[in-house]
Protein backbone atom coordinates (compact mmCIF):
# COMPACT_ATOMS: atom_id res chain seq x y z
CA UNK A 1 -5.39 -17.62 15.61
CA UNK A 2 -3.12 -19.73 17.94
CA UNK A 3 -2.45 -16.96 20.74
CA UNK A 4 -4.99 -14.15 20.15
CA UNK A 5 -8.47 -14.45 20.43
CA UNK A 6 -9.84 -11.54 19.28
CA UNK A 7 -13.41 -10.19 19.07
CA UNK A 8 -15.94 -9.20 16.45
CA UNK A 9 -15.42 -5.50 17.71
CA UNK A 10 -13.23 -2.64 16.43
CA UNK A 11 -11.99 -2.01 19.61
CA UNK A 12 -10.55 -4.97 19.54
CA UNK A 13 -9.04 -5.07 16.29
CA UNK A 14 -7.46 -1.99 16.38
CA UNK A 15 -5.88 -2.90 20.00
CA UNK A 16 -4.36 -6.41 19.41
CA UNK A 17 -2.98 -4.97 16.31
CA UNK A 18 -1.14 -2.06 17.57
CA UNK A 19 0.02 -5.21 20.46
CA UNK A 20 1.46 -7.15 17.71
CA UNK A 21 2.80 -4.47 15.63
CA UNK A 22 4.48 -2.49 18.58
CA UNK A 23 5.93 -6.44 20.00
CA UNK A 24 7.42 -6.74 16.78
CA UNK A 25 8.34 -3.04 15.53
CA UNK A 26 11.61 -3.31 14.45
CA UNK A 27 11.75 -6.61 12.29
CA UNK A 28 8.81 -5.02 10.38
CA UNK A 29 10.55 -1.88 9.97
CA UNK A 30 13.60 -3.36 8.77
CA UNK A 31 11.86 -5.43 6.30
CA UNK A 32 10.57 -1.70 4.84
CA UNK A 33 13.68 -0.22 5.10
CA UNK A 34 14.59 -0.96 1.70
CA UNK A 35 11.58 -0.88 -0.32
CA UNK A 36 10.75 1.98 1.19
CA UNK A 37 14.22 4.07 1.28
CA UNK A 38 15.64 2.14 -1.89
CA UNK A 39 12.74 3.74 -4.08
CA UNK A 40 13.99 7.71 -2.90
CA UNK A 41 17.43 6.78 -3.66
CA UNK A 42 16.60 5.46 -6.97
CA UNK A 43 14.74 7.94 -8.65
CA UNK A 44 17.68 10.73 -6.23
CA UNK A 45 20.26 9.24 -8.27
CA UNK A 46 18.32 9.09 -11.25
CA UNK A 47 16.90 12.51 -11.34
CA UNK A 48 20.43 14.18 -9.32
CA UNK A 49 22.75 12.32 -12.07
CA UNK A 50 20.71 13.78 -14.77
CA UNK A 51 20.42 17.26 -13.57
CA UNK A 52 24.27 17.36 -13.28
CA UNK A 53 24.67 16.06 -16.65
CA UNK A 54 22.64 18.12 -18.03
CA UNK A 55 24.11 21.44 -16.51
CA UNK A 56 27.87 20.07 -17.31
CA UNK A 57 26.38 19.44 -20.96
CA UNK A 58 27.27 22.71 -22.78
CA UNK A 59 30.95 22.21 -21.33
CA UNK A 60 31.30 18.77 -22.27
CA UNK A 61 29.66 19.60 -25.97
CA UNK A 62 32.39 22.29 -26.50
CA UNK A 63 35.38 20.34 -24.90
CA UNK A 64 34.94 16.39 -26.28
CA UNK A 65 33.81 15.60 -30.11
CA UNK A 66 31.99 12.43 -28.75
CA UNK A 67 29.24 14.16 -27.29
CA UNK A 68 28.74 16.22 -30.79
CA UNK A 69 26.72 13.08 -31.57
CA UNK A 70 23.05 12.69 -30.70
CA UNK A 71 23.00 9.81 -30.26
CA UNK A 72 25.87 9.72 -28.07
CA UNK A 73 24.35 11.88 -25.70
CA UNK A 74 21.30 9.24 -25.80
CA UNK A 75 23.64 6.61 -24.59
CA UNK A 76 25.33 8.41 -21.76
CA UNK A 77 21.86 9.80 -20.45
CA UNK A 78 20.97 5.98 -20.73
CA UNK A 79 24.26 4.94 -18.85
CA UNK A 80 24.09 7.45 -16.21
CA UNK A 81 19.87 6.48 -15.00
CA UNK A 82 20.33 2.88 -15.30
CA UNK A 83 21.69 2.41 -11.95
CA UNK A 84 19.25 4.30 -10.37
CA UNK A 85 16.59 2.73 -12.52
CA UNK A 86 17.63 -0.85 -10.98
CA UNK A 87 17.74 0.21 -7.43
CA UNK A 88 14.37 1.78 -7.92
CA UNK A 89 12.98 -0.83 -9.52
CA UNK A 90 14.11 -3.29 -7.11
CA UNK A 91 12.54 -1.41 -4.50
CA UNK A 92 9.43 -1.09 -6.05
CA UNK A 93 8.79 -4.87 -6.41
CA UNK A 94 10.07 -5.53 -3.00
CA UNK A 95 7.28 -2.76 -2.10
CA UNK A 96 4.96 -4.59 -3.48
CA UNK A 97 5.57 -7.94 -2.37
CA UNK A 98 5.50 -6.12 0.82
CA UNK A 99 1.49 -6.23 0.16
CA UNK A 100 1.26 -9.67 0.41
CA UNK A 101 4.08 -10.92 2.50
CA UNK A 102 3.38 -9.01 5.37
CA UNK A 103 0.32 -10.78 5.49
CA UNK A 104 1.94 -13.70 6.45
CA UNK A 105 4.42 -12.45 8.43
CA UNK A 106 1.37 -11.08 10.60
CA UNK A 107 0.21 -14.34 10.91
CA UNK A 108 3.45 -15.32 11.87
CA UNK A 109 3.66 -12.52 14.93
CA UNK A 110 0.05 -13.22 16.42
CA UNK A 111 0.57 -16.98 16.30
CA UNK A 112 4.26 -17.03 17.04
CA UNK A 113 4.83 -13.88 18.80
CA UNK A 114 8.36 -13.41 16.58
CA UNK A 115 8.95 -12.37 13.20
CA UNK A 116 11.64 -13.81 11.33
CA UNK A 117 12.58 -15.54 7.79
CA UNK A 118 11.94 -12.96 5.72
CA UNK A 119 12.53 -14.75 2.59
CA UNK A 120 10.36 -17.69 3.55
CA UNK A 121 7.83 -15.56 3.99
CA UNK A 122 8.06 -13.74 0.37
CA UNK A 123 8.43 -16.78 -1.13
CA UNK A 124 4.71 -16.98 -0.45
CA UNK A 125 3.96 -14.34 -3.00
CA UNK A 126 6.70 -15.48 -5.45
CA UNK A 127 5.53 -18.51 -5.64
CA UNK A 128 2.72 -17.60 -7.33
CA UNK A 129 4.62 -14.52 -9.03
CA UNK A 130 2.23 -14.56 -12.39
CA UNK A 131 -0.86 -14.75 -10.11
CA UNK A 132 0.07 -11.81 -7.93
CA UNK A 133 1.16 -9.72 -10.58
CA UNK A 134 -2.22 -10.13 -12.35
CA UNK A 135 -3.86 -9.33 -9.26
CA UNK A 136 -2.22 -6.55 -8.82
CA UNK A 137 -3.40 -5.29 -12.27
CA UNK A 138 -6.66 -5.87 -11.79
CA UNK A 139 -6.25 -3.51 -9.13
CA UNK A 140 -4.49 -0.75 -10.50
CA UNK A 141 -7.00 -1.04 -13.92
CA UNK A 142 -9.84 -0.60 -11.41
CA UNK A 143 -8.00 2.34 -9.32
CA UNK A 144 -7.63 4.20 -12.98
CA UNK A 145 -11.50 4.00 -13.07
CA UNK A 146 -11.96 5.11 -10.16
CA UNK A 147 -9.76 8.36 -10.51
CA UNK A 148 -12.93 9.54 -13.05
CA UNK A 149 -14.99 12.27 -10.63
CA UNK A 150 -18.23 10.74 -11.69
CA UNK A 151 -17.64 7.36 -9.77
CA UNK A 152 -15.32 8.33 -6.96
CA UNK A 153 -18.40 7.13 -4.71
CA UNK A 154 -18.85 4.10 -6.03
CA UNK A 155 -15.13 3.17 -5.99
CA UNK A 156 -14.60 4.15 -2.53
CA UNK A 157 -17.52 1.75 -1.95
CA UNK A 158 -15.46 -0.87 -4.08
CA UNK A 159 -12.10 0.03 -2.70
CA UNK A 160 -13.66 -1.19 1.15
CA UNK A 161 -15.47 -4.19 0.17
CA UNK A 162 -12.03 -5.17 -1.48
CA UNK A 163 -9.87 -3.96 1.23
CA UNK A 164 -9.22 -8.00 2.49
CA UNK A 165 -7.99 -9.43 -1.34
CA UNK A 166 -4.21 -9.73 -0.32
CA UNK A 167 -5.47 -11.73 2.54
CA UNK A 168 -7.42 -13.72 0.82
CA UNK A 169 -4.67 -14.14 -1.59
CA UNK A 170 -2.27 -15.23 1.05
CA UNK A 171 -4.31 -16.80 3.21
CA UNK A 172 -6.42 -18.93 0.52
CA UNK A 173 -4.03 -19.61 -1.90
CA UNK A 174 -6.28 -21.99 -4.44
CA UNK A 175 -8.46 -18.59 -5.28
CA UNK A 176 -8.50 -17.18 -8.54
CA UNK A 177 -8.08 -13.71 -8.88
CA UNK A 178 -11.99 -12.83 -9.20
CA UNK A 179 -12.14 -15.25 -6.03
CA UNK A 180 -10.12 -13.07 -4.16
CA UNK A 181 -12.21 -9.91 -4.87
CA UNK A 182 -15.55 -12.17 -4.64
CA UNK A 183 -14.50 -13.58 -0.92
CA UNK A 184 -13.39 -9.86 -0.15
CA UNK A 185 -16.69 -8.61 -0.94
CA UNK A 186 -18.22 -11.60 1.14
CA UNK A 187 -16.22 -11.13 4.31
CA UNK A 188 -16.88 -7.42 4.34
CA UNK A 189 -20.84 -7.77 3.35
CA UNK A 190 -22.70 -6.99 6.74
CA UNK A 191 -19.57 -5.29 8.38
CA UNK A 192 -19.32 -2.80 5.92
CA UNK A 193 -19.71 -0.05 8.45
CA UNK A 194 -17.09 -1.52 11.11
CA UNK A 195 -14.68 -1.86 8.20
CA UNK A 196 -14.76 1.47 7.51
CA UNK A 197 -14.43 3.21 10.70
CA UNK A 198 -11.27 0.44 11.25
CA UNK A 199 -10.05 1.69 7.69
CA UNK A 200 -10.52 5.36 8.76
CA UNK A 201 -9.08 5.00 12.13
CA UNK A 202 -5.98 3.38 10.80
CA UNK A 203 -5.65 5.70 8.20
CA UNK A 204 -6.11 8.80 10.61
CA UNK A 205 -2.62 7.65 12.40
CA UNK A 206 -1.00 6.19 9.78
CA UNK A 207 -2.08 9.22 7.26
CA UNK A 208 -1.84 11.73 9.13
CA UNK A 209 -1.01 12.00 12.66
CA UNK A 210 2.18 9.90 12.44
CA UNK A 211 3.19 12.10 9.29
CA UNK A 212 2.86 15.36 11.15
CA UNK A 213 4.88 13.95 14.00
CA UNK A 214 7.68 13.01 11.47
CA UNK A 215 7.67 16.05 9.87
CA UNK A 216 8.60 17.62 12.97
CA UNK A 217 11.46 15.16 13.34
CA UNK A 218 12.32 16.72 9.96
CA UNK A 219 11.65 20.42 10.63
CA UNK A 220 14.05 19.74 14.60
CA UNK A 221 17.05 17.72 12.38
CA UNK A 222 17.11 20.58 9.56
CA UNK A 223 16.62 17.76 6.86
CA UNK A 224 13.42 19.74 5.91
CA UNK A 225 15.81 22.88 4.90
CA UNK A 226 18.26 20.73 3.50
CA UNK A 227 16.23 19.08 0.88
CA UNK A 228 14.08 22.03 0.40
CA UNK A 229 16.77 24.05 -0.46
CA UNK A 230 17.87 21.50 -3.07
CA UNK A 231 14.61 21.04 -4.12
CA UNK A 232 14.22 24.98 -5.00
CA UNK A 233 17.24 24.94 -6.44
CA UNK A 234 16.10 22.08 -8.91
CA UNK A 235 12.93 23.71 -9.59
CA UNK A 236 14.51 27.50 -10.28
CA UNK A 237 16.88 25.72 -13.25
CA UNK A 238 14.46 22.98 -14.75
CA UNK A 239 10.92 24.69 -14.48
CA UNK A 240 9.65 28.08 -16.16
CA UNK A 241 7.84 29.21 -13.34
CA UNK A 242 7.55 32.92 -14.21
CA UNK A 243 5.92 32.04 -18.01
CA UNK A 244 3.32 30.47 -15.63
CA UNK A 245 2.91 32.64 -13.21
CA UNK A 246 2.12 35.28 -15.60
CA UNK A 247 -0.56 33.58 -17.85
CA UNK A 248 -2.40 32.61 -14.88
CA UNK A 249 -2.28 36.17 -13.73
CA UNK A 250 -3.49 36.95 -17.09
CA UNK A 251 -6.49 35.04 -16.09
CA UNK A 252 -7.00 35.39 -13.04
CA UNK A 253 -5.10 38.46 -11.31
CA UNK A 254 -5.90 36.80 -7.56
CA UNK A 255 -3.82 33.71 -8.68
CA UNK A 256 -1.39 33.01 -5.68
CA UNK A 257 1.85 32.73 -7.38
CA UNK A 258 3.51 29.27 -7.01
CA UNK A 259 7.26 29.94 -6.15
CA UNK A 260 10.13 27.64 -6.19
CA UNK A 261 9.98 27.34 -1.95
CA UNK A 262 6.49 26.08 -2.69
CA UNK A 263 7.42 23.27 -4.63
CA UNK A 264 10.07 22.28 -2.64
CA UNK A 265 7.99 22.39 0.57
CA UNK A 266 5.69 20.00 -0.92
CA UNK A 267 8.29 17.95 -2.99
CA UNK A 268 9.57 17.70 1.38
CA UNK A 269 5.96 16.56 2.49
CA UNK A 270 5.67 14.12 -0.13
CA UNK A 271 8.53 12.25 0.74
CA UNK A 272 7.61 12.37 4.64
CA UNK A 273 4.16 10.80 3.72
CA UNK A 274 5.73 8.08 1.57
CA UNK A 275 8.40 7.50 4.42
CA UNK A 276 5.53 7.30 7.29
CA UNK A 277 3.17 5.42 5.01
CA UNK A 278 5.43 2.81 3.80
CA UNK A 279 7.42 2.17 6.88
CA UNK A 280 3.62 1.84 9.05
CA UNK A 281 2.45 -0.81 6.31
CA UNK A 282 2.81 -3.74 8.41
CA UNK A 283 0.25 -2.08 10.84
CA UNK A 284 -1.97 -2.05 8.46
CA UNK A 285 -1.08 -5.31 7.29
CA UNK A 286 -1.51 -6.47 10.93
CA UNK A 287 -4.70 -4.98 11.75
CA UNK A 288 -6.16 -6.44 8.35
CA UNK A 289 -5.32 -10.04 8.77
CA UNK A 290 -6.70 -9.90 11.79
CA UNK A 291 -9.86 -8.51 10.86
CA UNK A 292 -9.42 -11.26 7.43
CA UNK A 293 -9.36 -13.88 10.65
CA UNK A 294 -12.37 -12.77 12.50
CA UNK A 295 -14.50 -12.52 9.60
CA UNK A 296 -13.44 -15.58 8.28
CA UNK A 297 -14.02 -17.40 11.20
CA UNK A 298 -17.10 -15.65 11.75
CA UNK A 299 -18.60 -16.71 8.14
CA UNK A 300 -17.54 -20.65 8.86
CA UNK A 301 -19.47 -20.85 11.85
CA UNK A 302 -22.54 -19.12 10.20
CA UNK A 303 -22.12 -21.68 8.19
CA UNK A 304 -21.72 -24.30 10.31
CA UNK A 305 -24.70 -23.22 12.15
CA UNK A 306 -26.88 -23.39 8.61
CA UNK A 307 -25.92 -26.48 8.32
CA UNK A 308 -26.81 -28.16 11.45
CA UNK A 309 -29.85 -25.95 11.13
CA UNK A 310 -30.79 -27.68 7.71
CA UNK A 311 -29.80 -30.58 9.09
CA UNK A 312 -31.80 -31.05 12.34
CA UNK A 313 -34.85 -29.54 10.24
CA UNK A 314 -34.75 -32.43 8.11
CA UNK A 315 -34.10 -34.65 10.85
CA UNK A 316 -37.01 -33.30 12.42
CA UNK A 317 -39.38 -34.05 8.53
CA UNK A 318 -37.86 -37.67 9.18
CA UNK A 319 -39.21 -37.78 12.20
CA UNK A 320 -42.40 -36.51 11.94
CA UNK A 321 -42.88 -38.87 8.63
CA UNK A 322 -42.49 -41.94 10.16
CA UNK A 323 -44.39 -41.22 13.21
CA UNK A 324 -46.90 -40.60 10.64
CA UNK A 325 -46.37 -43.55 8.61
CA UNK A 326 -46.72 -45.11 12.16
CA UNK A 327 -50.04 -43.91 13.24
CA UNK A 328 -51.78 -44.70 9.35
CA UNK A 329 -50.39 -48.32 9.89
């Protein structure tokens, strides 16, 4: 790390990261802009498109012979969610080449101080396009497993000892895949405890507090009643609620009834959090190649240390033999 020289402490960590992240703000949130906004719009065209074709369906049934067809209906739902499909899908890679290339990009703003080349700096991951994409189902195979109740512990133990594999990915680029989850596990063995309270901290803001903040933004700009109120009205055509409501009532007469406003005010919240948490990515990008950096450079001079260590030890056998040799002669 050219400019930074950064401590083994959390304090630390956490501080030079929110430096380099708030130095370099806006580049980073431009780069999210589109995988980030460009996945909303996708599946808003996708599901809007639908909806009105659906409603206008009836009409258009009764009006044109062509849609008296099944299969002609097929082809224009087909028609109408493929561009909405692409844009999504688009955004979804760029998301997750996000994972990786910020990496580098960090690297780029501690050493550099700037941010810039965006496409140089993907073409890191893309590069090596087969090998990320099996890495990243390794990791999505191993998240499944760890969505069963009985090992939730032991896969939030996992999921920090393998916080630092995109690092090690970007940053080591001759590892396999099991190396990057082996050198993970390496780096955070003995600072499992300081890698959680970073992971906590980071997710505390970047979770949470920053959410809230922006949901006021949401709540003051009236975008909150906007989409809620097309959310409800989504929800009141497409989803039986009152067949629901009742059998759980049936059940259970304490039930609290799930209205269309409830929906909506969560389908609101959801998109807030996925806003806040994919724009505030590079932080955590940022604050994890750093702490990839210390470790790393904390294991090579353990290392190096060992090895001098083994080294003047069997200097020291070398000398003590042929002072012995010496004294028999």
């Amino acid at each position: 790390m050219a400019k930074i020289k950064v401590e083994n402490k959390i304090t630390s960590v956490l501080f030079e990261s929110i430096k380099v992240y708030g130095a370099n703000i806006w580049p980073f949130t431009r780069y999210m802009l589109f995988p980030v906004l460009g996945q909303l719009i996708g599946l808003a065209l996708i599901f809007g498109l639908a909806s009105v074709y659906t409603a206008k369906l009836p009409e258009l049934i009764s009006t044109y012979a062509f849609f008296n067809s099944f299969s002609s209906i097929v082809l224009c739902v087909i028609l109408i969610t493929v561009p909405g499909m692409l844009i999504f899908l688009k955004a979804f890679w760029d998301f997750l080449v996000a994972y990786g290339a910020l990496n580098s990009m960090a690297e780029s703003a501690i050493n550099t101080g700037k941010v810039y080349d965006f496409p140089a700096h993907n073409a890191v991951v893309t590069n090596r396009t087969f090998k990320f994409i099996a890495l990243w189902l390794v990791i999505s195979i191993l998240s499944m497993i760890a969505l069963f109740p009985l090992i939730w512990l032991i896969g939030g133990i996992l999921f920090i000892y393998f916080v630092l594999v995109f690092q090690v990915f970007i940053f080591e680029p001759n590892a396999s895949i099991y190396d990057c989850f082996k050198r993970s596990m390496l780096l955070i063995k003995g600072n499992f405890a300081r890698t959680f309270i970073i992971m906590a901290v980071i997710a505390f803001f970047t979770h949470y507090i920053f959410v809230e903040g922006f949901s006021v933004f949401f709540d003051l700009t009236k975008l909150s009643q906007l989409l809620g109120g097309i959310f409800e009205n989504w929800v009141q055509n497409t989803i039986p609620l009152d067949n629901f409501n009742n059998y759980m009532i049936n059940i259970n007469p304490r039930f609290d009834v799930i209205t269309p406003s409830k929906i909506a005010g969560m389908f609101v919240y959801q998109i807030v959090f996925f806003i806040v948490t994919g724009l505030t990515l590079p932080l955590r990008s940022i604050c994890w190649t750093i702490w990839y950096k210390v470790l790393s450079r904390d294991v090579a001079s353990a290392v190096s240390t060992k090895s001098v260590n083994q080294k003047t030890k069997k200097l020291d056998k070398n000398i003590i033999k042929r002072a012995t040799q010496k004294d028999e002669d």
